[in-house]
C-alpha atoms as a PDB file:
ATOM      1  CA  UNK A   1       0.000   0.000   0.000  1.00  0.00           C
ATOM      2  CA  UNK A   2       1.389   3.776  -0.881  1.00  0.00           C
ATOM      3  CA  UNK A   3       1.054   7.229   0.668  1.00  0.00           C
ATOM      4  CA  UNK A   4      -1.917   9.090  -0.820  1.00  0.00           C
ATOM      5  CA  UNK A   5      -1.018  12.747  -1.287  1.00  0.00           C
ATOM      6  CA  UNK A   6      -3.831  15.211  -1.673  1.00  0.00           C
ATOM      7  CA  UNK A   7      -3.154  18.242  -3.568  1.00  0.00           C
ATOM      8  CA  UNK A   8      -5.017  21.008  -3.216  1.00  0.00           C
ATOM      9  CA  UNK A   9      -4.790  24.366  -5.505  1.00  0.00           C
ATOM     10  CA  UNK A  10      -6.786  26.322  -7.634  1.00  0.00           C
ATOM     11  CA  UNK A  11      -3.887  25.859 -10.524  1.00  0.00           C
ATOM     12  CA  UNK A  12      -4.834  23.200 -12.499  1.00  0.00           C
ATOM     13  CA  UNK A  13      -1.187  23.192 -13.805  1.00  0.00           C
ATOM     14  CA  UNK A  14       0.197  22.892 -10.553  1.00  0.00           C
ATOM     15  CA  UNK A  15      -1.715  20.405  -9.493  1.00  0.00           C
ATOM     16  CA  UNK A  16      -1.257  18.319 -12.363  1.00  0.00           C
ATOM     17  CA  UNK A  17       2.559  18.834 -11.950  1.00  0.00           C
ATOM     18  CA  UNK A  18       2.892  17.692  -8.090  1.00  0.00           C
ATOM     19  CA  UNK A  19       0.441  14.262  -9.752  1.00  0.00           C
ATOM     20  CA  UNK A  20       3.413  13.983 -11.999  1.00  0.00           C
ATOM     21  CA  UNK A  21       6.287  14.700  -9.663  1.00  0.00           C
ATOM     22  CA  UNK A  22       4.783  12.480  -6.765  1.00  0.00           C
ATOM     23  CA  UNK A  23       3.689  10.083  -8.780  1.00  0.00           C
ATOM     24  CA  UNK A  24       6.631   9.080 -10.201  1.00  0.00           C
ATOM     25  CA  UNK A  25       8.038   8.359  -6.665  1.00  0.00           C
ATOM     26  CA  UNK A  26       5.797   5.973  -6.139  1.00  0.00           C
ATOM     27  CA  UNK A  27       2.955   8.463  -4.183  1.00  0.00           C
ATOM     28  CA  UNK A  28      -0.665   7.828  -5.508  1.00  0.00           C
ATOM     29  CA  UNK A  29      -2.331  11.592  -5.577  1.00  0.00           C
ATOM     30  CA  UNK A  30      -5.781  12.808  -5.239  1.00  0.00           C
ATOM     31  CA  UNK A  31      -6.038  16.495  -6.536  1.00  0.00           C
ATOM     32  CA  UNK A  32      -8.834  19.091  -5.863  1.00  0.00           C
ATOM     33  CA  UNK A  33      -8.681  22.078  -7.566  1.00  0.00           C
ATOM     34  CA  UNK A  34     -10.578  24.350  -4.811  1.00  0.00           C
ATOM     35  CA  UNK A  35     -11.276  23.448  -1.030  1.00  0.00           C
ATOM     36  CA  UNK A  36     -14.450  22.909  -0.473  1.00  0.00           C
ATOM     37  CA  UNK A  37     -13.978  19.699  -2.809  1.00  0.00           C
ATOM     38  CA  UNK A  38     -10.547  19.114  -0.922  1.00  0.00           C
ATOM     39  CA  UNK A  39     -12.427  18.840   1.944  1.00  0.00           C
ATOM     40  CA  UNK A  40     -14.972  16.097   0.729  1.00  0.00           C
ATOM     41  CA  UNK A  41     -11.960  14.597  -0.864  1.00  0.00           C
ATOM     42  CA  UNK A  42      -9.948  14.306   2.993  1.00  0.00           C
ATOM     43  CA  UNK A  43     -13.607  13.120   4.374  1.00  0.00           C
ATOM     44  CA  UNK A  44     -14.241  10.807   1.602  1.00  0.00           C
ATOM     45  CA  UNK A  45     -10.697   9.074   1.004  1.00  0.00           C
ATOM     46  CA  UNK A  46      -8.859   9.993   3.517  1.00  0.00           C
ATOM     47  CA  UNK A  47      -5.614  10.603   2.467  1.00  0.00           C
ATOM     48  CA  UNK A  48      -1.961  10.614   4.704  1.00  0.00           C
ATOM     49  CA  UNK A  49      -0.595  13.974   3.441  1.00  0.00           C
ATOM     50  CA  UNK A  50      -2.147  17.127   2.139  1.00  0.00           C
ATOM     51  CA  UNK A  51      -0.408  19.790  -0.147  1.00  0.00           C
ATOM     52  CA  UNK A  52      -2.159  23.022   0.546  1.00  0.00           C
ATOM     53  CA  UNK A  53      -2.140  26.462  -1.499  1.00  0.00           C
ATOM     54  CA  UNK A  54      -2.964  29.597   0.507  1.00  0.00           C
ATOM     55  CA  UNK A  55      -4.051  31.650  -1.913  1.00  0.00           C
ATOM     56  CA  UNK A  56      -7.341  30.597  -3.344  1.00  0.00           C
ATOM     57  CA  UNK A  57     -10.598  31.760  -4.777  1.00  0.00           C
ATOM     58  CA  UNK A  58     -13.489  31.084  -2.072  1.00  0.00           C
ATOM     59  CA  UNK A  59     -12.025  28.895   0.143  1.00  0.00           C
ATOM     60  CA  UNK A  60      -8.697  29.831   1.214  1.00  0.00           C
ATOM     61  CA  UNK A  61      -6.158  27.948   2.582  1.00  0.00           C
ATOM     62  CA  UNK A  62      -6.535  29.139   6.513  1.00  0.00           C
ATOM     63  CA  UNK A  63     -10.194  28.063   5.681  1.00  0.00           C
ATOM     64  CA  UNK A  64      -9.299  24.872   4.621  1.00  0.00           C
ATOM     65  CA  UNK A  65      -6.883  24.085   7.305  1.00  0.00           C
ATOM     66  CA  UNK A  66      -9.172  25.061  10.061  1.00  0.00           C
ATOM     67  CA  UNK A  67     -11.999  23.296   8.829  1.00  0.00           C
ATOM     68  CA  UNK A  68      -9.660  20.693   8.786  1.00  0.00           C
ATOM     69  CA  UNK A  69      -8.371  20.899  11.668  1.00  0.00           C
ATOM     70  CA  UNK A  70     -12.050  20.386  12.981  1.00  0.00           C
ATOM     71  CA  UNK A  71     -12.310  16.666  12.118  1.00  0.00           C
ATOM     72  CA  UNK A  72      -9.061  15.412  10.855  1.00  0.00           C
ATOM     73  CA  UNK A  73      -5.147  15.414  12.204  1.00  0.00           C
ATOM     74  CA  UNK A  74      -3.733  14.619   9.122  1.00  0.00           C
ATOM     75  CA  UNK A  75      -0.475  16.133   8.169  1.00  0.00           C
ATOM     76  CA  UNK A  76      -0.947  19.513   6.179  1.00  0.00           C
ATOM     77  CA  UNK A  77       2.081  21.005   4.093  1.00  0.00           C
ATOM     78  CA  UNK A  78       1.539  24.364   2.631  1.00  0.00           C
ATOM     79  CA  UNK A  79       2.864  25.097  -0.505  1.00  0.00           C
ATOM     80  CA  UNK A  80       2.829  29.319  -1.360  1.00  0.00           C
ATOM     81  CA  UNK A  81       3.988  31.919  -3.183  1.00  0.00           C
ATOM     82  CA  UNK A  82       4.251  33.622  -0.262  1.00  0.00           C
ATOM     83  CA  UNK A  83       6.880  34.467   1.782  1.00  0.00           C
ATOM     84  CA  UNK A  84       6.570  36.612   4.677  1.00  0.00           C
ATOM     85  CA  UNK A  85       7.143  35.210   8.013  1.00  0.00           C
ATOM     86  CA  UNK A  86       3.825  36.607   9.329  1.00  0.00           C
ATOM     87  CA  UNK A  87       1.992  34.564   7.477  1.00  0.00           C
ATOM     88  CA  UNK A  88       4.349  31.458   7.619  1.00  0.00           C
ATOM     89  CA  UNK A  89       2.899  32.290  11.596  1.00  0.00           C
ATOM     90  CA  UNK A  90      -0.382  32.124  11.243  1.00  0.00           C
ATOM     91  CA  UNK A  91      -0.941  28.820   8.825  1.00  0.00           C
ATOM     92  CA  UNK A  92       1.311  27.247  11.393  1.00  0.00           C
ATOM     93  CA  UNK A  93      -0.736  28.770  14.053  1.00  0.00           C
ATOM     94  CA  UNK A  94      -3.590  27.793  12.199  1.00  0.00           C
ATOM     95  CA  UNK A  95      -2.782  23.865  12.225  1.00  0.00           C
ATOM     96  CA  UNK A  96      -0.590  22.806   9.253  1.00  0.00           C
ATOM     97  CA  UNK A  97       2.731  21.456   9.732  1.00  0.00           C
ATOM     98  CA  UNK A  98       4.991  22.030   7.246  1.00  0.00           C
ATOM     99  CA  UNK A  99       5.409  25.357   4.617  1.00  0.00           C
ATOM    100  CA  UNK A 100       7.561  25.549   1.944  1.00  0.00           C
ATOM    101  CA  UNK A 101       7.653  28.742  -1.157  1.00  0.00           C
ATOM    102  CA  UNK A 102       7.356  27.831  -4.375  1.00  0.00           C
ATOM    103  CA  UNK A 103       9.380  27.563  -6.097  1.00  0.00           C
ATOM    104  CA  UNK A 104      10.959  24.353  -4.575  1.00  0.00           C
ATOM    105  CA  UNK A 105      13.061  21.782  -6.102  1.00  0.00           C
ATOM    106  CA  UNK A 106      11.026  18.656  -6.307  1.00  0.00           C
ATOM    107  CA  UNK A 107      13.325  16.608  -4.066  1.00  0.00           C
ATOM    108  CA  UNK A 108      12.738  19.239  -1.702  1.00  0.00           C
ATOM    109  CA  UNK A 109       8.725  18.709  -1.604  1.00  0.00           C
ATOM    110  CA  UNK A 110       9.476  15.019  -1.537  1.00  0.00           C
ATOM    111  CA  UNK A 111      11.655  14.820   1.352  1.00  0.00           C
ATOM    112  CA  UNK A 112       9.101  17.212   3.106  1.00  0.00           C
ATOM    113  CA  UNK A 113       6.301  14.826   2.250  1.00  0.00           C
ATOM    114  CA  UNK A 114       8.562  11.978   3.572  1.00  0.00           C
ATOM    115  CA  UNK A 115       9.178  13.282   6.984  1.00  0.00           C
ATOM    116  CA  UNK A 116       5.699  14.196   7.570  1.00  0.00           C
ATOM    117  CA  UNK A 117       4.928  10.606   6.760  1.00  0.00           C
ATOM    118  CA  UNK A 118       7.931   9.353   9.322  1.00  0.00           C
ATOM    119  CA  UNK A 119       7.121  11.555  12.146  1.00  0.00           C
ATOM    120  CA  UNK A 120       3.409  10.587  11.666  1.00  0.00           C
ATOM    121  CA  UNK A 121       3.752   6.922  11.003  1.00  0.00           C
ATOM    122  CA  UNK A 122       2.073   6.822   7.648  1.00  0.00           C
ATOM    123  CA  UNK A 123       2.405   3.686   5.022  1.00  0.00           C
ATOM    124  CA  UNK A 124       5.208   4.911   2.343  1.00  0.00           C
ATOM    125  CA  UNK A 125       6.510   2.526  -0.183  1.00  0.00           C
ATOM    126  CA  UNK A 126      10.253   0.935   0.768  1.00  0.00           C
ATOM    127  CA  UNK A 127      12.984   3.516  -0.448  1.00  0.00           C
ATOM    128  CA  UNK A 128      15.054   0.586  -2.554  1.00  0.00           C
ATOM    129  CA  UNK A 129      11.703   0.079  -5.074  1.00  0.00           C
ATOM    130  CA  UNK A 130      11.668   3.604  -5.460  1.00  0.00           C
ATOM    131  CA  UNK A 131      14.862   5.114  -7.724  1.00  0.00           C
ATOM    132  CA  UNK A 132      15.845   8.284  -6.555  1.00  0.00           C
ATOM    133  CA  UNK A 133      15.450  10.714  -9.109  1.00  0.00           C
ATOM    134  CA  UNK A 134      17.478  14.082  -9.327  1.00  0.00           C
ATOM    135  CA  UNK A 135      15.551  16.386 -10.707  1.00  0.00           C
ATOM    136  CA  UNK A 136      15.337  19.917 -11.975  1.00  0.00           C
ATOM    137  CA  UNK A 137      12.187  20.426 -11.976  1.00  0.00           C
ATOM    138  CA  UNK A 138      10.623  22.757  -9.536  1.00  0.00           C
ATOM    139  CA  UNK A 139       6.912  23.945  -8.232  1.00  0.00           C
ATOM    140  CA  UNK A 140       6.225  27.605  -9.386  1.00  0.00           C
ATOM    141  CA  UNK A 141       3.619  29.763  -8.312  1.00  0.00           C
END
């Protein structure tokens, strides 16, 4: 059984790059492209890891995490354009666990997403069936 990684960002083409990135080590991913439908998707399929954008039409991302927060303690990593320390604070404040600023190398997201699944316990596939892969590509906003 694999991690499930749920992406959730109102960039279709960012989404469907983190399903290629994580995909090809070895993550299945569920993607929702705003959060009211990222939160069915964490209530319905329940997903290990989320990938959370901040800046979104309706629903933001403190939205989301809160509501979250209300019925679920799985790990939340925010992924943002933005990067100002006050509001680094508050999503952390708000309950997710991890931030990073796009744009980030791929292995970067990937070793995030792997210590969130360590420190919580969740099922990730055995590190020799996976090849490493350097790569160049990176998350922009």
């Amino acid at each position: 059984m694999t991690t499930t990684v749920l992406t959730i960002d109102d960039d279709a083409a960012i989404t469907e790059l983190l399903g290629i990135i994580l995909r090809s080590q070895g993550f299945d991913v569920l993607i929702a492209n705003d959060g009211e439908d990222g939160i069915h998707i964490i209530k319905d399929k329940s997903p290990q890891v989320v990938i959370l954008d901040l800046m979104m039409p309706g629903m933001d991302g403190w939205q989301v995490c809160k509501a979250v927060r209300a019925f679920n303690n799985i790990p939340i990593l925010v992924l943002s354009a933005l990067d100002d320390p006050a509001i680094v604070a508050s999503i952390l404040d708000a309950g997710a666990d991890d931030y990073l600023v796009k744009p980030v190398p791929s292995a970067v997201l990937v070793a995030h997403i792997n210590k969130l699944c360590r420190r919580t316990g969740v099922l990730r596939p055995p590190a020799d069936n996976i090849p490493i892969q350097s790569s160049t590509h990176s998350i922009s906003p």
